[in-house]
N, C-alpha and C. Protein backbone atom coordinates (compact mmCIF):
# COMPACT_ATOMS: atom_id res chain seq x y z
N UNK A 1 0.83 -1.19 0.00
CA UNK A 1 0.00 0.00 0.00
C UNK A 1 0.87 1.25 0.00
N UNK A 2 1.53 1.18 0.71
CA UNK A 2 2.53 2.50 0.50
C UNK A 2 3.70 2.69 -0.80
N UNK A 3 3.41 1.56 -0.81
CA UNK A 3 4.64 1.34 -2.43
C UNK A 3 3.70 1.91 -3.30
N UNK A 4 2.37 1.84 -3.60
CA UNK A 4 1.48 2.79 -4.56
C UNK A 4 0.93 4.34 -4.04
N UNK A 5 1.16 4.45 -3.06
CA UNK A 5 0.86 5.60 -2.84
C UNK A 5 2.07 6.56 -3.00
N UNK A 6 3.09 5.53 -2.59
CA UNK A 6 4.83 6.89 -2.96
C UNK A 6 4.51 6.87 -5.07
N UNK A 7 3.74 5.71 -5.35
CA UNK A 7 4.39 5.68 -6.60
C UNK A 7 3.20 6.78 -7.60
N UNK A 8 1.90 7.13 -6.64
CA UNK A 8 1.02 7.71 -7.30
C UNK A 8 1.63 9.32 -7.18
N UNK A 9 2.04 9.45 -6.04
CA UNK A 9 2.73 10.96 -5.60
C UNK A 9 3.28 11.16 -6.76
N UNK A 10 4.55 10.41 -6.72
CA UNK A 10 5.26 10.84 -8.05
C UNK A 10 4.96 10.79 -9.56
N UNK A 11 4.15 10.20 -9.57
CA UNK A 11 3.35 9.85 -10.98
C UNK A 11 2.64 11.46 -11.19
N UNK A 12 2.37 12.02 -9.59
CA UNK A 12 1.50 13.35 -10.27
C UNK A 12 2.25 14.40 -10.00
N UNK A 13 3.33 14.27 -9.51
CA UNK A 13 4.32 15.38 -9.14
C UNK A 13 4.94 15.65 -10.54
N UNK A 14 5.09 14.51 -11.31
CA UNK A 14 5.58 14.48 -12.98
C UNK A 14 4.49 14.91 -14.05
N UNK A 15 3.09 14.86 -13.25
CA UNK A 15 2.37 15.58 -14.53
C UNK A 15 1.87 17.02 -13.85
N UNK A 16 2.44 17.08 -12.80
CA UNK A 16 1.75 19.00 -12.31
C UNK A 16 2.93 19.47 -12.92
N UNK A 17 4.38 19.17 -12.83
CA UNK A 17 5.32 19.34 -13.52
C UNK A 17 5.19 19.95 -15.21
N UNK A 18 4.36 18.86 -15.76
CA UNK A 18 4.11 19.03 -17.15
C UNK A 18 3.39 20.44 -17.83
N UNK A 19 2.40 20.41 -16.60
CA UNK A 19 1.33 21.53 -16.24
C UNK A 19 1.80 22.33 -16.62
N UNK A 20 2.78 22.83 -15.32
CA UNK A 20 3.42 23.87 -15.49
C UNK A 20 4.44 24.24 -16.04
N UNK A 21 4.98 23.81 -16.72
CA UNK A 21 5.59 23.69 -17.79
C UNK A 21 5.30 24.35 -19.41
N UNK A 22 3.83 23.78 -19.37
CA UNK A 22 3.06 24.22 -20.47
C UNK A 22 2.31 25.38 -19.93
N UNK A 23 2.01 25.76 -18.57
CA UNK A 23 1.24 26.81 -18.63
C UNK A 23 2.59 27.84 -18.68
N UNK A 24 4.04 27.51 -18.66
CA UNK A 24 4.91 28.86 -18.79
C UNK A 24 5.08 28.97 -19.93
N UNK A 25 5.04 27.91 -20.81
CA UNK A 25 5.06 28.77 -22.28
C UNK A 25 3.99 29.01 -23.04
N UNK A 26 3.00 29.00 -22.69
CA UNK A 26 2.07 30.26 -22.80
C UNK A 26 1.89 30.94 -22.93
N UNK A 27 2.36 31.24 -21.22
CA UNK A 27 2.64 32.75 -20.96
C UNK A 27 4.02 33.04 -21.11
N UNK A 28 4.63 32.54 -21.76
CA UNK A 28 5.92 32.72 -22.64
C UNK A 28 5.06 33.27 -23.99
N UNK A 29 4.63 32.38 -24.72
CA UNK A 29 3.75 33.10 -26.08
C UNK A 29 3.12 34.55 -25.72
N UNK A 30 2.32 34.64 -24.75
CA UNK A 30 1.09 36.00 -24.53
C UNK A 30 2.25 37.25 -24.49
N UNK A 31 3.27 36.80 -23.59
CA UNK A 31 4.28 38.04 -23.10
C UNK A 31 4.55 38.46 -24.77
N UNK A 32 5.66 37.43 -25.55
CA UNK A 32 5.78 37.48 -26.77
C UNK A 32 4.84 38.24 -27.42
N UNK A 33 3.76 37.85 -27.44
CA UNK A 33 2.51 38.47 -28.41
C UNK A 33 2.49 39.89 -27.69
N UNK A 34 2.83 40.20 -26.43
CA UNK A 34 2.43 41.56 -25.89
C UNK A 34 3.70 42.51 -26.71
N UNK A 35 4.74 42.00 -26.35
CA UNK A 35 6.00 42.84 -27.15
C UNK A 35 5.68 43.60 -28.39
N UNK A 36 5.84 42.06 -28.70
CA UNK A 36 5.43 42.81 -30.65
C UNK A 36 4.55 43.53 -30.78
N UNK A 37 2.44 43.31 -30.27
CA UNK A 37 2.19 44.74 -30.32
C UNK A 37 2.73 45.69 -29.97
N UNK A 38 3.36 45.93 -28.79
CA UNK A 38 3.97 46.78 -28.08
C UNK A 38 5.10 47.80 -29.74
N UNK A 39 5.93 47.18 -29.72
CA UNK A 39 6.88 47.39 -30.68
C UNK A 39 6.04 47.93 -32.32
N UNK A 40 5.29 47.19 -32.22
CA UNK A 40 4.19 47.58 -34.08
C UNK A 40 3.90 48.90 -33.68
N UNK A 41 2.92 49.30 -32.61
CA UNK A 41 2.48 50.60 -31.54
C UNK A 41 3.58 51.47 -31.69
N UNK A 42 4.95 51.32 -31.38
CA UNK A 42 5.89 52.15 -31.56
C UNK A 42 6.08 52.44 -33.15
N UNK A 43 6.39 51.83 -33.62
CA UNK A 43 6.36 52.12 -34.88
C UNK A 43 5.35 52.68 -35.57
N UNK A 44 4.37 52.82 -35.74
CA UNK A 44 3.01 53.45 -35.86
C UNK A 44 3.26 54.91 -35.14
N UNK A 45 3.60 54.82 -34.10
CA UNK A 45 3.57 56.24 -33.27
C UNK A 45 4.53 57.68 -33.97
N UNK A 46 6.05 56.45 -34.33
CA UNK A 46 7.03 56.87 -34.37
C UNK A 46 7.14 57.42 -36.18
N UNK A 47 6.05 56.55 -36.90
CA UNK A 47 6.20 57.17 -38.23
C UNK A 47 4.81 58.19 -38.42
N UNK A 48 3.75 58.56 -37.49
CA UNK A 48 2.67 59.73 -37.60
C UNK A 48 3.92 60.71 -36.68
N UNK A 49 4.82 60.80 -36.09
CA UNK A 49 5.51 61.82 -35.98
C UNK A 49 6.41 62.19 -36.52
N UNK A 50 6.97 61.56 -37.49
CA UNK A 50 7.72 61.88 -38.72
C UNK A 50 7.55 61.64 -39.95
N UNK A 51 6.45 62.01 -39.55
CA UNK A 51 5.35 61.73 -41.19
C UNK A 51 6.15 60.63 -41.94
N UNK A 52 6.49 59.75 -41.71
CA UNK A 52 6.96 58.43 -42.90
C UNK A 52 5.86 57.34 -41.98
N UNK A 53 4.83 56.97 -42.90
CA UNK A 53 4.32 55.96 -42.99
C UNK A 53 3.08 55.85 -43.85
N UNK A 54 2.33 55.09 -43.61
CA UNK A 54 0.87 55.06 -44.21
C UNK A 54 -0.31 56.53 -43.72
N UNK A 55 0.08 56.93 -42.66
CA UNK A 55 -0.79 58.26 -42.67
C UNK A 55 0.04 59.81 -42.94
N UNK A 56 0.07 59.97 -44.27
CA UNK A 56 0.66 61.20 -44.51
C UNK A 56 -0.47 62.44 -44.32
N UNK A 57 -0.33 63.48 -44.26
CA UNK A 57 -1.22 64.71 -44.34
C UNK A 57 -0.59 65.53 -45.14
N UNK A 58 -0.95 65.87 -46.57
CA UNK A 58 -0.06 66.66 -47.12
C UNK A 58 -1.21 67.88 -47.41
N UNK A 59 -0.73 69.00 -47.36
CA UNK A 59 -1.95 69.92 -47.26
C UNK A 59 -0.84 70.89 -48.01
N UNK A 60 -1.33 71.48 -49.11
CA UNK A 60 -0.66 72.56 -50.12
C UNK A 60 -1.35 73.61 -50.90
């Protein structure tokens, strides 16, 4: 009885393991995905203040 109960412990200590594992790259991906908007946002910002991009205003 105790030989299955040490052996169930570890059986789930190896899949909370897994868990979390997969829930950090995840949130490895989301962080990722936050950057790059982050970074696109800059760029967008950074070319309506020096007029180089897709929104020009040319008024003459």
């Amino acid at each position: 009885m105790e030989v299955s109960s040490s052996l169930q412990s570890s059986t789930t200590g190896v899949g909370q393991t897994d868990i979390l594992k997969k829930a950090q790259e995840v949130q490895n991906q989301q962080i990722q995905k936050i950057v790059e908007s982050a970074q696109e946002q800059s760029k967008e910002v950074t070319a309506q203040k020096t007029g180089v991009g897709g929104n020009l205003n040319i008024t003459g």
